[in-house]
Protein backbone atom coordinates (compact mmCIF):
# COMPACT_ATOMS: atom_id res chain seq x y z
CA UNK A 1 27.25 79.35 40.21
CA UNK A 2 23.96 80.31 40.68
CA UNK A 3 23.34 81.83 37.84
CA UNK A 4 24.89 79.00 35.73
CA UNK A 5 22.37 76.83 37.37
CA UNK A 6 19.26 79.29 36.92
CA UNK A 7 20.38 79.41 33.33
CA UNK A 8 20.80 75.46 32.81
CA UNK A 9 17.24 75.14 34.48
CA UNK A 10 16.00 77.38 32.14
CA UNK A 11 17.44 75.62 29.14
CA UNK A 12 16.43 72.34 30.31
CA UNK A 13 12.84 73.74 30.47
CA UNK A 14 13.00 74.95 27.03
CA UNK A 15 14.07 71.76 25.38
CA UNK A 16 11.67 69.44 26.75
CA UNK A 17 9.15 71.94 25.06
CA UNK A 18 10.70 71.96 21.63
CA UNK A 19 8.81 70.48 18.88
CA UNK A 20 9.71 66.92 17.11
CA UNK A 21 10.25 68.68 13.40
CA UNK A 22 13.31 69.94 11.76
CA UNK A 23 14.92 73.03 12.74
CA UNK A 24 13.20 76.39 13.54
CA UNK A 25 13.94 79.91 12.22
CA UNK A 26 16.81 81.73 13.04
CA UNK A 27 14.44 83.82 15.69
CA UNK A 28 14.22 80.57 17.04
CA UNK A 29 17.43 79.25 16.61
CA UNK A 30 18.77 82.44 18.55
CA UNK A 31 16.07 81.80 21.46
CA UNK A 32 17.55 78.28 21.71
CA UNK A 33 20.91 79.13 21.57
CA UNK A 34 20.34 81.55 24.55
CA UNK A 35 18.45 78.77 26.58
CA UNK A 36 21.30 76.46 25.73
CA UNK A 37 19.98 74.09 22.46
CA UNK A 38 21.36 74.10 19.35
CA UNK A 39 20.87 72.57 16.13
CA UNK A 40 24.30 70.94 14.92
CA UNK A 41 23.15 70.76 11.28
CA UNK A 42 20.09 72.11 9.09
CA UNK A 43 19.41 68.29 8.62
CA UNK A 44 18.92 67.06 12.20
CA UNK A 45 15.89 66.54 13.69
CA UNK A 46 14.27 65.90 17.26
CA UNK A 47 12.48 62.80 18.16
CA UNK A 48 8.73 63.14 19.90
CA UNK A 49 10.70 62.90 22.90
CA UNK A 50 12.93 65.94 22.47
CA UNK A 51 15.82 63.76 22.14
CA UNK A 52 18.30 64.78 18.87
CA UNK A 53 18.24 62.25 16.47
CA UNK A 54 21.31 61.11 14.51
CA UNK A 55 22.50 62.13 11.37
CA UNK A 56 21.17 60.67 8.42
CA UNK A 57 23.35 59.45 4.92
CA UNK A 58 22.06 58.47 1.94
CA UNK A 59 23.36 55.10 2.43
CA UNK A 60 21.15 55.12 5.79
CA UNK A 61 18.29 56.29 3.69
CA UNK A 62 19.23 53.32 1.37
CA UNK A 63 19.17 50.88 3.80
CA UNK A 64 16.34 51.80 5.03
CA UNK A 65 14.19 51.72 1.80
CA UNK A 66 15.85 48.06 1.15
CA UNK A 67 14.07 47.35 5.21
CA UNK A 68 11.37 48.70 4.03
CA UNK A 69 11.23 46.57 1.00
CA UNK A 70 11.77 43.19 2.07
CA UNK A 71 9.22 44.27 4.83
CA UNK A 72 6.75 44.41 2.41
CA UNK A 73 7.59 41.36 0.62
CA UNK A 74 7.45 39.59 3.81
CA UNK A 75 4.44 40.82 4.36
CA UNK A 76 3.01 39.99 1.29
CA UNK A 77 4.35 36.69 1.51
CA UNK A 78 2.69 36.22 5.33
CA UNK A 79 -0.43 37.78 3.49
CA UNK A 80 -0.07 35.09 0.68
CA UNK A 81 0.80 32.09 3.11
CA UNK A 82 -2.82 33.59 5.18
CA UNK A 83 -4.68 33.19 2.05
CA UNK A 84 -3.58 29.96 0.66
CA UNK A 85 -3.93 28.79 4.39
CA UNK A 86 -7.28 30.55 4.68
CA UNK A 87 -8.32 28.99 1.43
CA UNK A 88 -7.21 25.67 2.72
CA UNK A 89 -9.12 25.77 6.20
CA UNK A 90 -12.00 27.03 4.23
CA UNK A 91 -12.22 23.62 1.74
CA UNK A 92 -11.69 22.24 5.01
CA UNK A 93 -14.37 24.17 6.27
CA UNK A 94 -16.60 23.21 3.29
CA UNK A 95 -15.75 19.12 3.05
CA UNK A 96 -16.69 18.87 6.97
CA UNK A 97 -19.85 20.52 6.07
CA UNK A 98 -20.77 18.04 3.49
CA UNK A 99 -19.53 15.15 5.98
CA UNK A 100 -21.86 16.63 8.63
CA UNK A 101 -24.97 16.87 5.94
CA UNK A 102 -23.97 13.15 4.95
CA UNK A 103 -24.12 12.10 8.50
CA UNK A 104 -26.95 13.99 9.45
CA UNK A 105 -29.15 12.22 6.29
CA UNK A 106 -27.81 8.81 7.30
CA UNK A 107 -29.15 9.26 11.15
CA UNK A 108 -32.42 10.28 10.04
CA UNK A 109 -31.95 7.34 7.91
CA UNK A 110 -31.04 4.90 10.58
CA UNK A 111 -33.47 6.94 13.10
CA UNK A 112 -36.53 3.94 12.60
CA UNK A 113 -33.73 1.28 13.27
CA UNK A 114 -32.95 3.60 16.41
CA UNK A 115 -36.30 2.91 17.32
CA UNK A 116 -36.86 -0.34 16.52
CA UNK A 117 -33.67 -1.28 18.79
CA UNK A 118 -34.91 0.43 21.43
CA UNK A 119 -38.04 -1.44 21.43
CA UNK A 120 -36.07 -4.97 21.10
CA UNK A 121 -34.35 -3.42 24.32
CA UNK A 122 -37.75 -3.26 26.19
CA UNK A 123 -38.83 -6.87 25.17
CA UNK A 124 -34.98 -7.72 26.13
CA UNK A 125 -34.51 -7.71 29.46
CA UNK A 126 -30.99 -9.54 29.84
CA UNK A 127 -29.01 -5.88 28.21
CA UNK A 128 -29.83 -2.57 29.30
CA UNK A 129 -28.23 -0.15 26.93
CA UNK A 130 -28.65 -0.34 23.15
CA UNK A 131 -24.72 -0.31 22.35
CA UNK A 132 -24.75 -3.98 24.45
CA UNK A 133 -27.44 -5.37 22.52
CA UNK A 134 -25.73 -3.99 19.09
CA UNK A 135 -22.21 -5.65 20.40
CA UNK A 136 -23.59 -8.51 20.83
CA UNK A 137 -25.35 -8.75 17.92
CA UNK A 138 -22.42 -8.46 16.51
CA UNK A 139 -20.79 -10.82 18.36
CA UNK A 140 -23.45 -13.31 17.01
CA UNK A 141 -22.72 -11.93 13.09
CA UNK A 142 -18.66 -12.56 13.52
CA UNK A 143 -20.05 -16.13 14.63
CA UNK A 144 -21.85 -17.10 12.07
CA UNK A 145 -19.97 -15.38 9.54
CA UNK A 146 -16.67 -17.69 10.75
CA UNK A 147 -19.51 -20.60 10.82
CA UNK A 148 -20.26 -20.02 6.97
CA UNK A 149 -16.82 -19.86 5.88
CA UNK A 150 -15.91 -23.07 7.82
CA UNK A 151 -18.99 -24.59 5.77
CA UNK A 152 -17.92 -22.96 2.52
CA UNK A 153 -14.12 -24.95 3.05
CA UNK A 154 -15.54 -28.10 4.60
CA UNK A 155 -17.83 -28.37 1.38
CA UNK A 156 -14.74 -27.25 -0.72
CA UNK A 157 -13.02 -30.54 0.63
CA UNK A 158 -15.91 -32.58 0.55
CA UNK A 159 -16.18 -31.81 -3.43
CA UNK A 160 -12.56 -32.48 -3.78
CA UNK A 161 -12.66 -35.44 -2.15
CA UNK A 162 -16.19 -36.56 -4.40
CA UNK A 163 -13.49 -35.30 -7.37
CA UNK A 164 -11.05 -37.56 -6.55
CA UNK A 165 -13.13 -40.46 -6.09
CA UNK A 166 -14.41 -40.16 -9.11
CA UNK A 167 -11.03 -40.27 -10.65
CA UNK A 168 -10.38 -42.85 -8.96
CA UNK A 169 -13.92 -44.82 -10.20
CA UNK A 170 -13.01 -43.96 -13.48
CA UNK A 171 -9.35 -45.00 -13.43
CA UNK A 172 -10.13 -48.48 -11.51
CA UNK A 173 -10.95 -50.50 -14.98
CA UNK A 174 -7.70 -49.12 -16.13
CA UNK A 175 -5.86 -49.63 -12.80
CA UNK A 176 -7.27 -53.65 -12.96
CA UNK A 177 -6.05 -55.16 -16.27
CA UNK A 178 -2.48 -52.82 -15.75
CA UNK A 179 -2.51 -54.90 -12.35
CA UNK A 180 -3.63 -58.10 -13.77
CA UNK A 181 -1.09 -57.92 -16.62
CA UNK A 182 1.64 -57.05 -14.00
CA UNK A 183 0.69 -60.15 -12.00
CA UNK A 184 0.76 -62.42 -14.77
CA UNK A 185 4.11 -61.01 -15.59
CA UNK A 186 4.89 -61.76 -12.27
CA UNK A 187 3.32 -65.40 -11.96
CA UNK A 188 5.73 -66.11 -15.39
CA UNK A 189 8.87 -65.07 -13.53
CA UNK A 190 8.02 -66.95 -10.36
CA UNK A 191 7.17 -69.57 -12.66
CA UNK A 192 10.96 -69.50 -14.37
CA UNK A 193 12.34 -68.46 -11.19
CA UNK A 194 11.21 -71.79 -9.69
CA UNK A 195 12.04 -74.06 -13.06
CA UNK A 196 15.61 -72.34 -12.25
CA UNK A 197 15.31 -73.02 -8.52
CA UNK A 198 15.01 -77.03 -10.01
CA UNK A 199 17.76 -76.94 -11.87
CA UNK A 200 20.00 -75.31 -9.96
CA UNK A 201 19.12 -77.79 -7.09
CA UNK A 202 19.24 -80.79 -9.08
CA UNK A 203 22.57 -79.28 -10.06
CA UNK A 204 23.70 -79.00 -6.26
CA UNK A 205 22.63 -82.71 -5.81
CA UNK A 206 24.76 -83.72 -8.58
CA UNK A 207 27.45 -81.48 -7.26
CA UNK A 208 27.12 -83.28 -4.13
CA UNK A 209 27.01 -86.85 -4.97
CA UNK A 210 30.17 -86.34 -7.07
CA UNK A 211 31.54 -84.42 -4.08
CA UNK A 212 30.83 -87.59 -1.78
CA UNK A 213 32.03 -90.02 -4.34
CA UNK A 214 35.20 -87.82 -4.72
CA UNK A 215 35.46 -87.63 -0.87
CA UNK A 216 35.13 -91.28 -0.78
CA UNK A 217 37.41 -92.29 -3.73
CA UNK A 218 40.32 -89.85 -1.15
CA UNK A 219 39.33 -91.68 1.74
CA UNK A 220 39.76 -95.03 -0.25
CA UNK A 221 43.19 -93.70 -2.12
CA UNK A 222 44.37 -92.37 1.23
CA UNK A 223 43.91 -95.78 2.65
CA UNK A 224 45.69 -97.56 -0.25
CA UNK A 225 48.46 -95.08 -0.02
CA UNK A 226 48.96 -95.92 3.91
CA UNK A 227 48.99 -99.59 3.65
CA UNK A 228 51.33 -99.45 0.51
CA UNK A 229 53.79 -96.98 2.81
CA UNK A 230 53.25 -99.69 6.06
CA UNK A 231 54.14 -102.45 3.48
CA UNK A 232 56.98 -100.71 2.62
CA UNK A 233 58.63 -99.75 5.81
CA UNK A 234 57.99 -103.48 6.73
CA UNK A 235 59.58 -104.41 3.31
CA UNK A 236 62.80 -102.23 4.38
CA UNK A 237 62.64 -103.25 8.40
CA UNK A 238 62.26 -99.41 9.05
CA UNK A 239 59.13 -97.94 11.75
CA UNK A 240 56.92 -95.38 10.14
CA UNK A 241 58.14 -92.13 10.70
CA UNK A 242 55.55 -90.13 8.90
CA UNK A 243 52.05 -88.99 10.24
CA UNK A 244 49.33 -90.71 9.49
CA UNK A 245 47.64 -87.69 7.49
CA UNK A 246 50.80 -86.95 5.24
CA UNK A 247 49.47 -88.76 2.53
CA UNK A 248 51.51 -86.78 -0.26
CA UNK A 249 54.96 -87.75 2.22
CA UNK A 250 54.13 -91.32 2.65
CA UNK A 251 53.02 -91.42 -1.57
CA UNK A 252 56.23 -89.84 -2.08
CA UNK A 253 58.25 -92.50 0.13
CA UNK A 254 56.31 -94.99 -1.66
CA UNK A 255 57.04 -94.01 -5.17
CA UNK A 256 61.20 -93.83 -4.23
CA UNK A 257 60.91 -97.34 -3.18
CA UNK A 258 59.39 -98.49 -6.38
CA UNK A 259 61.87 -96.44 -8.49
CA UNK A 260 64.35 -97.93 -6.03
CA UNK A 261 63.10 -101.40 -7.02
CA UNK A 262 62.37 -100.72 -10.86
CA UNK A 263 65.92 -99.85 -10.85
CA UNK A 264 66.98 -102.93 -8.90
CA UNK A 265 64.94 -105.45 -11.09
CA UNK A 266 65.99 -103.58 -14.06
CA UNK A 267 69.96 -104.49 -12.99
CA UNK A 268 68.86 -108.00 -12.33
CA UNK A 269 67.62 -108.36 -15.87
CA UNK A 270 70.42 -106.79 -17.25
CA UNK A 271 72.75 -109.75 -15.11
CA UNK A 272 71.35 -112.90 -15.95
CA UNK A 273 71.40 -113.14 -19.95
CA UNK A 274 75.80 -112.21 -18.83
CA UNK A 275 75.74 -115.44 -16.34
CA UNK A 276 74.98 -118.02 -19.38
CA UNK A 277 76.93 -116.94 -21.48
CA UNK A 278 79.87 -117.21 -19.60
């Protein structure tokens, strides 16, 4: 057991020592085999480490030239994606370098009105920094903007309003005699309207005369009518038995009795020419 052990430390100690390459000569190979190593195949090789590494097929070899392709076309698609991107932040680059020129050349430009604000500050002594005097000078500009346009529409109404004036100047002459013609239209209707009005009232006071001689010439026939029906029931010994305002009952009793009595006279005419003769 020993020895097995002296002879596994010594092959241990002679493959952490081999090289990372392909196999060695046959001197070599025979030195390894006696320390223990082996190569399995011609093809195998060791890693840096010492390790064996695995077999490889030409599918494997495949494989890995198809990784090693689309590595470099991702590659130089991440290189194209940096360039358009570089290319981008450079424009980027360029347009805030105009913007800073353009800004620089208007604060030089705007570097007397600097001044002269500063010097309004001085003679100010109500504001303190230059930003309060420039908000409310602005404050004062918004103000009498709003003022003008308020001016602009009240003088906007004030010319529509002369406009319409106007119109109406112009269209008064026009507006009179259509007036004047539509009141004397008027007068002549109020004018027939009142000769009808005459008429019609003389009518009614025709209409009621006749009505009160009509109402009259009743009261007088109803009267008639009553004493001829009294007469009558005296006449045949009888009492009235009809009211006094049934003038059509006591007309109708009346008119029996004088049929009664045309037909009694009649008879009696009829009788006396037989009497002589006889």
């Amino acid at each position: 057991s020993n020895r097995l052990k002296k002879k596994s430390g010594r092959g241990s100690g002679v493959k952490s020592q081999l090289p990372s390459q392909a196999c060695r000569p046959p001197l070599v190979l025979r030195a390894n085999v006696r320390a223990g190593w082996r190569c399995r195949t011609p093809r195998q090789l060791l890693s840096p480490e010492g390790r064996l590494l695995p077999h490889r097929t030409p599918q494997d070899s495949e494989a890995r030239r198809n990784r090693a392709l689309r590595r470099a076309a991702e590659e130089r698609h991440q290189a194209g994606g940096r360039e358009a991107e570089a290319l981008r932040l450079r424009t980027q680059l360029e347009e805030l370098r105009r913007e800073r020129a353009r800004l620089q050349r208007r604060l030089k430009r705007l570097e007397p009105c600097a001044r002269l604000l500063e010097q309004a500050l001085e003679l100010l002594p109500g504001f303190q920094e230059v930003p309060e005097l420039v908000a409310r000078f602005d404050g004062l500009a918004e103000t009498q903007a709003a003022l003008r346009l308020r001016e602009r529409e009240r003088l906007a109404e004030l010319e529509a309003a002369r406009a319409r004036l106007q119109q109406l100047r112009d269209a008064w002459p026009d507006e009179v005699l259509s007036q004047g013609q539509r009141r004397a239209q008027l007068q002549e209707r109020l004018e027939a309207a009142r000769e009808r009005t005459l008429q019609w009232e003389s009518k009614w006071i025709q209409i009621q005369n006749t009505a009160a001689e009509k109402t009259l010439l009743l009261g007088r026939s109803r009267m008639a009518v009553l004493n001829l029906f009294q007469l009558v029931c005296q006449h045949q010994g009888q009492p009235p038995t009809l009211d006094i305002e049934d003038t059509e009952g006591q007309l109708e009793h009346v008119k029996l009795f004088m049929q009664d009595l045309s037909a009694m006279l009649a008879g009696l005419g009829q009788a006396e020419p037989a009497a002589p003769a006889s």
